[in-house]
Protein backbone atom coordinates (compact mmCIF):
# COMPACT_ATOMS: atom_id res chain seq x y z
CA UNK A 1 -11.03 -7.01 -5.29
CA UNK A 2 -10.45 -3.96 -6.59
CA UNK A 3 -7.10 -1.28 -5.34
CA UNK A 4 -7.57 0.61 -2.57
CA UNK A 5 -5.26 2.49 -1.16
CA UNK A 6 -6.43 2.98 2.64
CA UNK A 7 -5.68 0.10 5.21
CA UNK A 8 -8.14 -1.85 7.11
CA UNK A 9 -7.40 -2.52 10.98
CA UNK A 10 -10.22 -4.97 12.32
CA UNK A 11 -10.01 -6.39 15.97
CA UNK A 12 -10.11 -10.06 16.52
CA UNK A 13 -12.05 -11.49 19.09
CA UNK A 14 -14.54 -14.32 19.94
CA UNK A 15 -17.12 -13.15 16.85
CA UNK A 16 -14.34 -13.87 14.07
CA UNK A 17 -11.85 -16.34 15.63
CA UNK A 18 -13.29 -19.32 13.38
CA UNK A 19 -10.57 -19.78 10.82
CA UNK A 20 -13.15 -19.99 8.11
CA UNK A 21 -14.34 -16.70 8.86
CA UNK A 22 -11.12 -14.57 9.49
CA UNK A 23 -9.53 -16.47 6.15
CA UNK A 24 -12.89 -14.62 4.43
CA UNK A 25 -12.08 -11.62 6.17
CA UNK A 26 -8.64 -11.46 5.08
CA UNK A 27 -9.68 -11.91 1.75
CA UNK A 28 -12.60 -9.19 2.08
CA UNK A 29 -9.78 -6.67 2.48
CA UNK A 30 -8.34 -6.55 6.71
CA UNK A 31 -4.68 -5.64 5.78
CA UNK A 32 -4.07 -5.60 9.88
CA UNK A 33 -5.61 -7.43 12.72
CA UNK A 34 -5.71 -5.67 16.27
CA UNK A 35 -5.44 -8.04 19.36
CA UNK A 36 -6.92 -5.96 22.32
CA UNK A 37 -4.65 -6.97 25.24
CA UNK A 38 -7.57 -5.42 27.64
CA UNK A 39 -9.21 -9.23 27.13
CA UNK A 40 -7.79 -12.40 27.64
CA UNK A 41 -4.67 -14.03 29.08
CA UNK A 42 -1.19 -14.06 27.57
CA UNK A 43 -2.29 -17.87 25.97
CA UNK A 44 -5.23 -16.40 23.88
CA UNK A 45 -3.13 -13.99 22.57
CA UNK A 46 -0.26 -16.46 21.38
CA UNK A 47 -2.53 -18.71 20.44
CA UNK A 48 -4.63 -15.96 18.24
CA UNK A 49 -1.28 -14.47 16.60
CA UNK A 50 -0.87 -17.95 15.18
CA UNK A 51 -4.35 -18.48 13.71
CA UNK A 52 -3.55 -14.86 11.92
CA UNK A 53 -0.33 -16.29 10.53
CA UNK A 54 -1.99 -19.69 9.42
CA UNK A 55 -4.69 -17.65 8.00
CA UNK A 56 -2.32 -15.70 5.72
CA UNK A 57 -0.41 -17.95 4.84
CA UNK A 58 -3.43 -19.72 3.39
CA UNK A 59 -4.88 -16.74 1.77
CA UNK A 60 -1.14 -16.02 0.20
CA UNK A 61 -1.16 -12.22 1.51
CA UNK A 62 0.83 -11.38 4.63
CA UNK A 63 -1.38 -9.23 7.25
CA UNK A 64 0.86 -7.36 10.24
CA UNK A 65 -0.50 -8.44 13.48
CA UNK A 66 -0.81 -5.11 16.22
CA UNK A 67 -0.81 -5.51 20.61
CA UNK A 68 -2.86 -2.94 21.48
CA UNK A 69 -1.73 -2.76 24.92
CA UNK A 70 -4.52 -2.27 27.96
CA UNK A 71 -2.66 0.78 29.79
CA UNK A 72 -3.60 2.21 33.23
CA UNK A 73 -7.09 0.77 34.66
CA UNK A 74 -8.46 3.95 35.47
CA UNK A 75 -12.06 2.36 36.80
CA UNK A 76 -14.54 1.80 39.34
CA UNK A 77 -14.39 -1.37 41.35
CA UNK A 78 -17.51 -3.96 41.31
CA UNK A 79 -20.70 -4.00 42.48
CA UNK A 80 -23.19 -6.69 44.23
CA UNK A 81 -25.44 -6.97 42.06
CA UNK A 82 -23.24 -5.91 38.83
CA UNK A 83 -24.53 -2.83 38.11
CA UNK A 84 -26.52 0.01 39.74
CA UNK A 85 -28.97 2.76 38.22
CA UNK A 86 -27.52 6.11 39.29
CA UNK A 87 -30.12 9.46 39.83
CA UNK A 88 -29.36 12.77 38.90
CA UNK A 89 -29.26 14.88 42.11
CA UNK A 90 -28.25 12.34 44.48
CA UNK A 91 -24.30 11.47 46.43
CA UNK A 92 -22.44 8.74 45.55
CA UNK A 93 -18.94 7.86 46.86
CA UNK A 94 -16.01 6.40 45.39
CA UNK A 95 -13.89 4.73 48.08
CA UNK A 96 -10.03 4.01 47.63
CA UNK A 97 -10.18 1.97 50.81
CA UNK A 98 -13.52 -0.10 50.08
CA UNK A 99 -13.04 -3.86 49.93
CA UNK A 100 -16.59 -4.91 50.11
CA UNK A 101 -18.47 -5.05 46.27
CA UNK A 102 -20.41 -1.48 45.76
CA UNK A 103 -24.34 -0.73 45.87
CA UNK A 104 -26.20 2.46 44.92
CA UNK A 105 -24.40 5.06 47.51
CA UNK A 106 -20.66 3.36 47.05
CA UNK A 107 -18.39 1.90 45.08
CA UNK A 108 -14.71 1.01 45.67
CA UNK A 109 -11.67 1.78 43.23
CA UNK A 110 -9.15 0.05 41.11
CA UNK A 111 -6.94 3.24 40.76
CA UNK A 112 -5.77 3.93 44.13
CA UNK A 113 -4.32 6.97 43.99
CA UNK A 114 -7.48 8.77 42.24
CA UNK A 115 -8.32 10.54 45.40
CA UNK A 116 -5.14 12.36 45.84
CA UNK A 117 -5.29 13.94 41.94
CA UNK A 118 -9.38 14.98 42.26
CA UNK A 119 -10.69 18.30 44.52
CA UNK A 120 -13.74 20.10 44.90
CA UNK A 121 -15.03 20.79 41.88
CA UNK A 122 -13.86 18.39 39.10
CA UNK A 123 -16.30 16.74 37.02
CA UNK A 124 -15.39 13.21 36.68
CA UNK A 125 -17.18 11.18 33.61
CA UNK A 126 -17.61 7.50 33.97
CA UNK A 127 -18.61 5.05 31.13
CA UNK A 128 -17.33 6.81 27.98
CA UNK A 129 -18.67 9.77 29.36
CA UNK A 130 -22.78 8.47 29.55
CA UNK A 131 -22.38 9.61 33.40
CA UNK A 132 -21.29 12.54 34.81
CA UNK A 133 -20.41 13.22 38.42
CA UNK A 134 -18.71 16.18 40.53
CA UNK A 135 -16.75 16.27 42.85
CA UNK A 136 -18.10 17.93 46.38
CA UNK A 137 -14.89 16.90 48.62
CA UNK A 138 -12.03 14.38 49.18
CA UNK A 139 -12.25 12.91 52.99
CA UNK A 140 -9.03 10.62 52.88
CA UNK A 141 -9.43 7.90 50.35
CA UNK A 142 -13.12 8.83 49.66
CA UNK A 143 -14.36 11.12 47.07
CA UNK A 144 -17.62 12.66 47.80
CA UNK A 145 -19.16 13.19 44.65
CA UNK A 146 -22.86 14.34 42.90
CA UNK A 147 -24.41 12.75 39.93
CA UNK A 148 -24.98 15.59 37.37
CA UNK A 149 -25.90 13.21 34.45
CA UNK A 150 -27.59 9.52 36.00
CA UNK A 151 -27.17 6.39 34.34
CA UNK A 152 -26.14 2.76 34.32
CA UNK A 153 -23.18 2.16 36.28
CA UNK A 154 -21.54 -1.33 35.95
CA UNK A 155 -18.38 -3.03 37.24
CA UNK A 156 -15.27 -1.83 36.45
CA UNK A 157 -16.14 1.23 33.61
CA UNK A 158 -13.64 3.55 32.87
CA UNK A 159 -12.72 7.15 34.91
CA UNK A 160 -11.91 9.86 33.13
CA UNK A 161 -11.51 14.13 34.42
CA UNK A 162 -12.82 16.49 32.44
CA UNK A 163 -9.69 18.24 30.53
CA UNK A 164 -7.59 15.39 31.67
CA UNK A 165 -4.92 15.84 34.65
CA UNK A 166 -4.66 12.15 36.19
CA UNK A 167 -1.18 11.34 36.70
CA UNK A 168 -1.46 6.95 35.93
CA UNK A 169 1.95 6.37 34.00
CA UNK A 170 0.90 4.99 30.61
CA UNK A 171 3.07 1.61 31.37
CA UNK A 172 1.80 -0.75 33.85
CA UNK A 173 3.39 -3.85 34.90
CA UNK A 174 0.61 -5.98 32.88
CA UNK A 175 1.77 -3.55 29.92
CA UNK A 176 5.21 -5.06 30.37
CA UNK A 177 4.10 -8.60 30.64
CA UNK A 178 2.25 -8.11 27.59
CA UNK A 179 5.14 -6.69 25.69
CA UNK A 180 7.14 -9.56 26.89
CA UNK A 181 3.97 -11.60 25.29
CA UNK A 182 3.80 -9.41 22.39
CA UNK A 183 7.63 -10.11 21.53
CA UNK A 184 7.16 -13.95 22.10
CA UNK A 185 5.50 -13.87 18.65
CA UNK A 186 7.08 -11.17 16.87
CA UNK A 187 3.84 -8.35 16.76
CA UNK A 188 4.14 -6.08 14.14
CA UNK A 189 3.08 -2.97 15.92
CA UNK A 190 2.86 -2.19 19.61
CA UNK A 191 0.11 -0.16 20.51
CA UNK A 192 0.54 2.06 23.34
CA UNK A 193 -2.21 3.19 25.32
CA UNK A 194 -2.46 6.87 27.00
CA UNK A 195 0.58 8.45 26.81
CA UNK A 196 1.33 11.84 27.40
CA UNK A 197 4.25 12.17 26.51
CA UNK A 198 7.81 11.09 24.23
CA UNK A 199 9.29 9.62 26.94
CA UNK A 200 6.48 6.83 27.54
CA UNK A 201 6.80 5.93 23.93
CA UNK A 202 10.47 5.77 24.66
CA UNK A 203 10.02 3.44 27.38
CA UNK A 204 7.89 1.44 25.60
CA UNK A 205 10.77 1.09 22.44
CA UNK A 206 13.08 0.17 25.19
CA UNK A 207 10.80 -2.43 26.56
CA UNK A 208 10.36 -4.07 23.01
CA UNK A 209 14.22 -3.97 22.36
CA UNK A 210 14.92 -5.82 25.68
CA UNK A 211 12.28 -8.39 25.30
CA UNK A 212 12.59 -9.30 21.64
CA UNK A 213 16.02 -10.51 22.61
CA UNK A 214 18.41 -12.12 20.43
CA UNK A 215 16.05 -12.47 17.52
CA UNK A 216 16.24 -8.78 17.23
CA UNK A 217 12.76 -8.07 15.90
CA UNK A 218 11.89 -3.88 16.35
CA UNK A 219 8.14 -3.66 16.08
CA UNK A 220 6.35 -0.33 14.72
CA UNK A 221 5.14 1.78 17.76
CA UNK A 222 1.82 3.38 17.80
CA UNK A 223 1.27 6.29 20.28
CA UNK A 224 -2.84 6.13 21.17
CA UNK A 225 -3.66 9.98 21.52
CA UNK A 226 -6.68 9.68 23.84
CA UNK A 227 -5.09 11.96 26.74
CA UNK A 228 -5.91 15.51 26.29
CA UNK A 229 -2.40 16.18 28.04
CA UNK A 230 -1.03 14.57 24.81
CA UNK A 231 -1.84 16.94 22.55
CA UNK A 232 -0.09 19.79 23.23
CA UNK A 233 2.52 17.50 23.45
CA UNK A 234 1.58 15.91 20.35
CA UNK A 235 5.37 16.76 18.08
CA UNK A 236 7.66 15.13 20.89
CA UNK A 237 5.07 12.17 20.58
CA UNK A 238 5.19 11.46 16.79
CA UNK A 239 8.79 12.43 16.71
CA UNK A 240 9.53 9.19 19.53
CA UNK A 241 6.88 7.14 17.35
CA UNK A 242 6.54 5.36 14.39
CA UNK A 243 2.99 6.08 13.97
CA UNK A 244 -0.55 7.54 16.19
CA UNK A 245 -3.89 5.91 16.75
CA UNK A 246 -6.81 8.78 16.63
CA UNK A 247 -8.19 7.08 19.54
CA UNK A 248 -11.58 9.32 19.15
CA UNK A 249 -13.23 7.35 22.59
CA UNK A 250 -11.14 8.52 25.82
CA UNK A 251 -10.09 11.35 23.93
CA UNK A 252 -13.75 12.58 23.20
CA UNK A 253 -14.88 12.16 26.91
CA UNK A 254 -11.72 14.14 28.45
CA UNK A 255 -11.60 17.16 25.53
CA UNK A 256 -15.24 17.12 24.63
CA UNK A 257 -16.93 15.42 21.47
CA UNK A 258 -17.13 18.73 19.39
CA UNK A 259 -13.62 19.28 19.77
CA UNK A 260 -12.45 15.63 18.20
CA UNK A 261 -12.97 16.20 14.41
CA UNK A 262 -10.62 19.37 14.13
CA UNK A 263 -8.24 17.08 16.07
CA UNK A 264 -8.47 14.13 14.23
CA UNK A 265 -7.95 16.83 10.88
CA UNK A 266 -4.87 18.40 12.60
CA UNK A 267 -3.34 14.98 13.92
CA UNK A 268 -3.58 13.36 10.27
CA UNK A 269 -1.68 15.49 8.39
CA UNK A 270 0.86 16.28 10.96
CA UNK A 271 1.59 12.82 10.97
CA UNK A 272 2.01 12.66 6.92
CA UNK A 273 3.88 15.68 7.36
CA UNK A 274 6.47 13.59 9.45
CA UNK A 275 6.26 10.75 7.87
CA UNK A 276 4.49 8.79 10.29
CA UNK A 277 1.64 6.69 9.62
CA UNK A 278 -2.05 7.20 11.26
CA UNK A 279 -4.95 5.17 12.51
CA UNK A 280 -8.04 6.81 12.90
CA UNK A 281 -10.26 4.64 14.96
CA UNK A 282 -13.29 4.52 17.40
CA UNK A 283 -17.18 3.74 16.83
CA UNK A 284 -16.50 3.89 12.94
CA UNK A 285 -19.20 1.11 11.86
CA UNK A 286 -20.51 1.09 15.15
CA UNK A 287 -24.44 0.38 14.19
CA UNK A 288 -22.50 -2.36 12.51
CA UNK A 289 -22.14 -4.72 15.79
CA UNK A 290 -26.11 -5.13 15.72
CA UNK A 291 -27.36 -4.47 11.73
CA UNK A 292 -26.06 -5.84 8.71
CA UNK A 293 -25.58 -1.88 7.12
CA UNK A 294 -23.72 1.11 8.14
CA UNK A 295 -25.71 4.30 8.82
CA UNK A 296 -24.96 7.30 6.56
CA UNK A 297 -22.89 9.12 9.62
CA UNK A 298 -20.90 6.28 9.58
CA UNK A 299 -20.36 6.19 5.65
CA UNK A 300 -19.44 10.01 5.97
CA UNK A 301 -16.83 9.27 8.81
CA UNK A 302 -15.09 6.76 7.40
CA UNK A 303 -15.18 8.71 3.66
CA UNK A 304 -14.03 11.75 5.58
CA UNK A 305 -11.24 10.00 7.17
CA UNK A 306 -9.75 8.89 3.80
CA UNK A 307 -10.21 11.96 2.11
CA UNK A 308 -7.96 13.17 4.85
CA UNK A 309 -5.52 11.09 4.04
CA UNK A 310 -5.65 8.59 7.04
CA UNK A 311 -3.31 5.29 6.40
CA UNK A 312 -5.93 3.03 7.84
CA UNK A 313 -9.42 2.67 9.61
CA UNK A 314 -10.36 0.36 12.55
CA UNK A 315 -12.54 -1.85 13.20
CA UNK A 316 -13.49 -2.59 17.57
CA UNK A 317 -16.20 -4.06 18.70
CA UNK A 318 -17.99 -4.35 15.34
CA UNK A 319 -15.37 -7.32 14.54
CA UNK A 320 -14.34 -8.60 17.98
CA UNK A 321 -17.91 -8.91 19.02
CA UNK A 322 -20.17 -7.94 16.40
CA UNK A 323 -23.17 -9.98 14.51
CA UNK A 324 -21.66 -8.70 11.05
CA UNK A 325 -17.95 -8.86 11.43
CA UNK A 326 -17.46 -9.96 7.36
CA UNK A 327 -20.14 -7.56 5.93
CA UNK A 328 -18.65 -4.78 8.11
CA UNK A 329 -15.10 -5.34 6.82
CA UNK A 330 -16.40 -5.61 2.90
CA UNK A 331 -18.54 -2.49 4.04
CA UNK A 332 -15.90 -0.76 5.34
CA UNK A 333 -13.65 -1.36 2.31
CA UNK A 334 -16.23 0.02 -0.38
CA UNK A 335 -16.34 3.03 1.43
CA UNK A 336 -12.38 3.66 1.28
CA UNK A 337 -12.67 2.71 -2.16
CA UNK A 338 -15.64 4.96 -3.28
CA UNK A 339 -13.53 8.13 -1.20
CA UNK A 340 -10.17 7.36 -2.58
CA UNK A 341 -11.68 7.98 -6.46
CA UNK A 342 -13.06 11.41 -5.50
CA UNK A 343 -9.56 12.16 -3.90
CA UNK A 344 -8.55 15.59 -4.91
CA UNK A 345 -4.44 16.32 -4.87
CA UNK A 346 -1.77 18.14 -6.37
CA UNK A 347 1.66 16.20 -5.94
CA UNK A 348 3.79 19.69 -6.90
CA UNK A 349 1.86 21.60 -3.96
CA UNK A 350 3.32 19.05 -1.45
CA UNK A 351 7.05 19.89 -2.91
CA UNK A 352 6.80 23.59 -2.58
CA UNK A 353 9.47 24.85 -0.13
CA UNK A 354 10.13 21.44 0.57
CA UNK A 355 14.13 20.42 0.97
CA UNK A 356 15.08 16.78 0.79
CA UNK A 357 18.67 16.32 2.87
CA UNK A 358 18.53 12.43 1.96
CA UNK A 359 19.21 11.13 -1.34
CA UNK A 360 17.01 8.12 -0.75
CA UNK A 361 13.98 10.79 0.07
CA UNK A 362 14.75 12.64 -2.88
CA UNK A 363 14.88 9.68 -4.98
CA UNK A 364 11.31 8.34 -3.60
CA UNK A 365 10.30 12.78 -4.01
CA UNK A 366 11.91 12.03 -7.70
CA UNK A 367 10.22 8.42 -8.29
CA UNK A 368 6.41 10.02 -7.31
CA UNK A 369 6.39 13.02 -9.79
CA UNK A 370 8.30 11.61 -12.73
CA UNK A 371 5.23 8.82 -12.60
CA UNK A 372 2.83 10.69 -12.20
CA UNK A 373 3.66 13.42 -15.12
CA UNK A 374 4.72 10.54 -17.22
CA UNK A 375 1.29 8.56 -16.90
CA UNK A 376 3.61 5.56 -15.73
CA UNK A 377 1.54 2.57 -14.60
CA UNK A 378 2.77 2.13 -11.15
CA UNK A 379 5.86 2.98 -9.22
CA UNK A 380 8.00 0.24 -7.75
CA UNK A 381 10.33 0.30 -4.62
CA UNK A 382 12.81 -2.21 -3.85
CA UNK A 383 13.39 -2.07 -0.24
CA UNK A 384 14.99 -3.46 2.58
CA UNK A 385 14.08 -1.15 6.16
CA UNK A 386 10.68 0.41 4.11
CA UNK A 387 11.78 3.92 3.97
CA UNK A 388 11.21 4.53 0.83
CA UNK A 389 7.55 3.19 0.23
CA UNK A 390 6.74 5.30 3.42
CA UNK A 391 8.25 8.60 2.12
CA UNK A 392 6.19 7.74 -1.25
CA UNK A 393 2.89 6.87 0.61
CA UNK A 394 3.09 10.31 2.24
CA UNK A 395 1.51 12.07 -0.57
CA UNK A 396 -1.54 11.24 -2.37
CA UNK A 397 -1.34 9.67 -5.42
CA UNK A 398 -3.33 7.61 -8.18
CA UNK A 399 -0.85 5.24 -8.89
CA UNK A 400 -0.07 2.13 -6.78
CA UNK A 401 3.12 1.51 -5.18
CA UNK A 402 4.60 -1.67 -5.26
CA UNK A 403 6.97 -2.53 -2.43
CA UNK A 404 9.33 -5.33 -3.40
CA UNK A 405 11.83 -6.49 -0.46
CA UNK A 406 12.92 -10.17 0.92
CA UNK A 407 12.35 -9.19 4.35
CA UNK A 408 9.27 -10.39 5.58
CA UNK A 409 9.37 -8.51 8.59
CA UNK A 410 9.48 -5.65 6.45
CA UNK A 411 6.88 -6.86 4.13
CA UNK A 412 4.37 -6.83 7.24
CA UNK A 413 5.30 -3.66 8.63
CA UNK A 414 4.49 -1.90 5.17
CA UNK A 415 1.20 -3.49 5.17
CA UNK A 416 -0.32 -0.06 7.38
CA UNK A 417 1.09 2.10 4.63
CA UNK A 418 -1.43 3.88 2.84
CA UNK A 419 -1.54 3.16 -1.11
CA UNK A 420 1.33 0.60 -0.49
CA UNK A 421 1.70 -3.03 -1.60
CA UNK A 422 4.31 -5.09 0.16
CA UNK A 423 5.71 -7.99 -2.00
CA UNK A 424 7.86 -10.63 -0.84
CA UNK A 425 10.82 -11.25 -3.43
CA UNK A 426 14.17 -12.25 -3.08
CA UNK A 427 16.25 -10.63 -5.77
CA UNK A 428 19.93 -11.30 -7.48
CA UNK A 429 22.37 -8.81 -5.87
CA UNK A 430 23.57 -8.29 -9.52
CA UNK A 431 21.81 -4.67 -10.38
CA UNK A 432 20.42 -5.62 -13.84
CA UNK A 433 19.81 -9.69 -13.24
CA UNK A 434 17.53 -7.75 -10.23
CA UNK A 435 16.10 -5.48 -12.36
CA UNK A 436 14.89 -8.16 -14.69
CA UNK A 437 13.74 -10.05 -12.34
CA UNK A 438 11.08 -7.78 -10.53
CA UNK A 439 9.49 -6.74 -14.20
CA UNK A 440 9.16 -10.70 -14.70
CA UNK A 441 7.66 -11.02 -11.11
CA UNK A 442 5.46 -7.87 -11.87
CA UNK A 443 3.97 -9.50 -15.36
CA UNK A 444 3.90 -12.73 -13.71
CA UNK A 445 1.35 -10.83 -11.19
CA UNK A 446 -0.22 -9.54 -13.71
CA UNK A 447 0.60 -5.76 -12.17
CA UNK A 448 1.88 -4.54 -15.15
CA UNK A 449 1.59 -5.86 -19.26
CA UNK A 450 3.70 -5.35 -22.33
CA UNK A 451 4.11 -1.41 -23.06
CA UNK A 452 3.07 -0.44 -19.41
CA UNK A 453 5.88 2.63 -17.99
CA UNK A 454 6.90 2.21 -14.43
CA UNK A 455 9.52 3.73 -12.36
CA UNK A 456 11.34 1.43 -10.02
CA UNK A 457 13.82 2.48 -7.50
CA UNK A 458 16.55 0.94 -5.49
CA UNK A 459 20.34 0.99 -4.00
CA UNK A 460 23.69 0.17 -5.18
CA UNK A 461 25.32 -1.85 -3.79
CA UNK A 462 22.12 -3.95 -3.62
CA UNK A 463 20.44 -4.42 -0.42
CA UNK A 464 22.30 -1.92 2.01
CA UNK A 465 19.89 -0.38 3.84
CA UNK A 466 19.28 3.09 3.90
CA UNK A 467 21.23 3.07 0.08
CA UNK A 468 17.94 4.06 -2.34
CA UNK A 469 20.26 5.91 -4.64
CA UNK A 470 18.57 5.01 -8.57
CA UNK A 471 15.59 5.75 -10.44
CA UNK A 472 14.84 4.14 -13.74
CA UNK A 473 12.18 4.64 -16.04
CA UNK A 474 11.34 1.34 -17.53
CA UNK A 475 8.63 0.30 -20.63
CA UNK A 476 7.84 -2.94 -20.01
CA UNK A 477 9.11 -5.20 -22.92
């Protein structure tokens, strides 16, 4: 398989549970796997974070496991018959109060304090958007509505307004339960769905710290922008996260489709710029759920997302439920692959006017462009928190980085960095004996062969975190 330097996040679900399968997928290239906490009970979920962690183990490559949390149920309540066909033109009500299923002039709610945030005059889109309504008046707990755009309507789609505005808090109590769940197994990331603002990300970190417990673990927390209140908002948000999710669905339906692909430019390299990492996800391979190839606006949305310099792409529906979940992810990965060699950088441009007030960040600054102007073969990181390999993976660059640390929490946790390798290796706490010992591990990979230049960095006193302090230039003996 050859390098590539952007991630692959693919969702598991009932189309790739089979070991067999996800072990193939694993080895196809899925560096993360998503488990989508809007399916399935607590059980499933434990039961699925184990198969990943067999899985790996068996492959030899550990893959970070990510809760994507469910967040507010903004929806419509259920119908009779399951579904109803909805004319342009004609009145249909939502009801707050309704507690019998819904037909073609009703439907009850699962948000119940919808009709106190809508007036007269919103446009309300249900279903991703494929149905629009307006709002005519709020009697009590029923909104009186209009169908502008007619369509399917089935049980329990999705509510959004039009520019956004509904107040549902982005933690729910089956958010916290699933945290709690999330914790139980040690997830890598934590997903948050719909906030809107630092202090729900906040509440979220505080949720993880309590539940993890005694064992300590601190997962990576990804804020989902899919609110359009979240983007002006969008510095407090990356500043209280370790990474953002381009989630291109919601967001699309509540700040309009043409707007998303300036977005998803502007939220990628604000996140590089602050050293966070980014997911841009959403319909990707889409086609892919039904046919065995991608169309060509898919091949152009993934390439485009690379070239931007996104750390990963997702996978949805296309693996959770899809007839192609393999061939998607080997698609998927060709595509990164192809975009990555017609990358076009300049390292110096991304120092200019930069100031480093860490040594460890100028160390990793230092460690990128002596490589690079030296022709070295690869740059190598010893690490214990991952700092380091994430300041590197910031700017583009042809040249792998190898991440060396003995934490395997670590090691997980690095797998979302873009152009990153994690290694597991447990060195001597003697400097040179350590030193030794990773270019033996390196050859023994067969990363790096006699004459190769690489420039490794790490801390003295050995293993303190936060303590990158040394660069070396090494030729490979």
């Amino acid at each position: 398989m050859p390098r590539r330097a952007t991630k692959i996040v693919a969702t598991l679900g009932p189309a790739c549970s089979e070991p067999a399968l996800l072990e193939q997928m694993l080895r196809a290239g899925v560096n993360v796997v998503r488990l989508n906490f809007s399916h399935g009970q607590a059980q499933d979920h434990i039961e699925r974070a184990r198969l990943v962690r067999e899985v790996s183990k068996r492959v030899g490559r550990e893959v970070a496991i990510m809760a994507d949390l469910q967040g507010p149920k903004i929806r419509v309540g259920k119908f009779a018959e399951g579904r109803v066909s909805l004319q342009p033109g004609q009145k249909f009500v939502m009801d707050a109060a309704r507690t019998e299923l819904g037909d073609i002039d009703a439907v009850g709610l699962d948000y119940k304090a919808l009709p106190r945030e809508v007036k007269s005059g919103d446009v309300l889109l249900l279903n991703d958007g494929l149905i629009v309504i307006v709002v005519d008046a709020v009697k009590g707990d029923a909104i009186h509505t209009t169908v502008r755009l007619g369509g399917e309507l089935s049980n329990n789609k999705g509510i959004n307004k039009q520019g956004g505005g509904l107040a549902a808090a982005a933690l729910t109590a089956k958010d916290m339960e699933d945290i709690r769940t999330a914790m139980s197994f040690e997830a890598d990331y934590v997903a948050v769905s719909f906030p809107k603002s630092a202090t729900d990300m906040e509440m979220a970190r505080q949720l993880c710290n309590v539940s993890a417990g005694e064992n300590g673990h601190k997962p990576g927390l990804i804020a989902k922008i899919e609110r359009a209140e979240a983007i002006p908002h969008l510095e407090e948000i990356l500043l209280a996260s370790d990474g953002i999710m381009v989630a291109r669905g919601d967001l699309a339906v509540e700040v309009g489709n043409a707007a998303v692909p300036a977005l998803q430019k502007r939220m990628i390299k604000m996140a590089r710029e602050y050293d966070k990492v980014v997911i841009t996800a959403t319909q990707m391979m889409e086609s892919m759920i039904s046919n065995p190839v991608p169309t060509r606006a898919e091949v152009s949305d993934v390439a485009n997302a690379v070239l931007d310099g996104t750390d990963a792409v997702m996978l949805s529906g296309e693996t959770a439920a899809g007839k192609y979940p393999l061939e998607t992810v080997i698609e998927m990965a060709k595509i990164c692959h192809a975009a990555e060699a017609n990358e076009d950088f300049v390292l110096e441009a991304d120092f200019t006017g930069k100031t480093f007030q860490r040594i460890d960040q100028s160390i990793a600054m230092g460690a990128l462009f002596t490589a690079h102007h030296l022709g070295a073969k690869a740059i190598v990181a010893m690490t214990d928190s991952g700092s380091t390999p994430l300041w590197m993976s910031r700017h583009l660059i042809q040249l792998p980085i190898y991440a060396l640390t003995s934490k395997v929490a670590t090691q997980r946790r690095m797998t979302l960095y873009r152009n990153v390798r994690p290694l597991f290796m447990d060195t001597s706490a003697d400097r040179d004996t350590a030193l030794a010992e990773v270019e033996g591990n390196l050859k023994e990979r067969g990363l790096v062969q006699k004459g190769d230049i690489y420039a490794i960095t790490c801390g003295e006193p050995m293993g303190a975190p936060g303590g990158t302090n040394m660069l070396k230039i090494c030729q490979v003996s």
